[in-house]
Protein backbone atom coordinates (compact mmCIF):
# COMPACT_ATOMS: atom_id res chain seq x y z
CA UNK A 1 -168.64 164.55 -43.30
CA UNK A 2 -167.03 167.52 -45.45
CA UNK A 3 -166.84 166.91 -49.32
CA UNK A 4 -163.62 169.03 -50.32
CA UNK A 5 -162.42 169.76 -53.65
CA UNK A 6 -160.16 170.29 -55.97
CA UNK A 7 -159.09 173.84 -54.40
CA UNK A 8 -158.31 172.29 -51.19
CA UNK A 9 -156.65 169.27 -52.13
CA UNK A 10 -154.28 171.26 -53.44
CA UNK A 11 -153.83 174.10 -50.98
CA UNK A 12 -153.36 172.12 -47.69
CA UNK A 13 -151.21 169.43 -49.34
CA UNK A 14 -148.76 172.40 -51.01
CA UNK A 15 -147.04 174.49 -48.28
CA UNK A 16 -146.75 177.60 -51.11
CA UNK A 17 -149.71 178.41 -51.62
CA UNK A 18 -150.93 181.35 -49.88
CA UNK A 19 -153.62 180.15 -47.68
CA UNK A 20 -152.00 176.95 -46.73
CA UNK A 21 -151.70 177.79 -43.48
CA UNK A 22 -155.15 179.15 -42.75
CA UNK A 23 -156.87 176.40 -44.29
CA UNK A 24 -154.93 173.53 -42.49
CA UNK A 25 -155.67 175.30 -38.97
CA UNK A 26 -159.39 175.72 -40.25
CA UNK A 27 -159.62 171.79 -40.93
CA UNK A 28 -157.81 170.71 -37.67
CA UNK A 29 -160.99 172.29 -36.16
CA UNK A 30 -163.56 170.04 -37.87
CA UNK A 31 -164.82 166.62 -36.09
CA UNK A 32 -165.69 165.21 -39.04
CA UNK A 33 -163.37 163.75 -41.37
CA UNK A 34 -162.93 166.06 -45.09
CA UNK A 35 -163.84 163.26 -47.82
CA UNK A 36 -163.21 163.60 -51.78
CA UNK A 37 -164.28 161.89 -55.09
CA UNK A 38 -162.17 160.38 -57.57
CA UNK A 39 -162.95 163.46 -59.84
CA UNK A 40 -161.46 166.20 -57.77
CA UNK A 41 -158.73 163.51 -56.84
CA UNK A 42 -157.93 163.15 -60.62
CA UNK A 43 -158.36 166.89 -61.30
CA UNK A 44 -155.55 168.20 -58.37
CA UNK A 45 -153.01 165.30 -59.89
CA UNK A 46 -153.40 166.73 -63.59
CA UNK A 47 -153.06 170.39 -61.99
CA UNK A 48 -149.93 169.85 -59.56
CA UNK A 49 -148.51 167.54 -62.63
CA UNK A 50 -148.76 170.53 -65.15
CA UNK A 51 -146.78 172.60 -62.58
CA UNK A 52 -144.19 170.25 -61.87
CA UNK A 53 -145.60 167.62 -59.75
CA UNK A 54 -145.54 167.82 -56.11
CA UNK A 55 -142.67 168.36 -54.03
CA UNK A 56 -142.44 166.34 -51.18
């Protein structure tokens, strides 16, 4: 298992941000599965809120 934070929560799940592309190739790599907490989960809401929310 991979622990990710709040850096790449935010990076592979926005498409402009620079190394979007480079970290979602990276992951696709991995056998195990990335895992989170509720912290970093809570902290990448409050960031992509501040800057407008996230654009699906």
């Amino acid at each position: 298992m991979i622990l990710c934070d709040t850096g790449i929560l935010i990076t592979i799940g926005d498409r402009r941000e620079p190394k979007h592309h480079a970290y979602r190739l990276a992951i696709s790599g991995y056998a195990c599965p990335l895992l989170t907490t509720w912290a970093f989960l809570t902290e990448a809401m409050y960031l992509t809120h501040r800057l407008g929310g996230w654009r699906i």
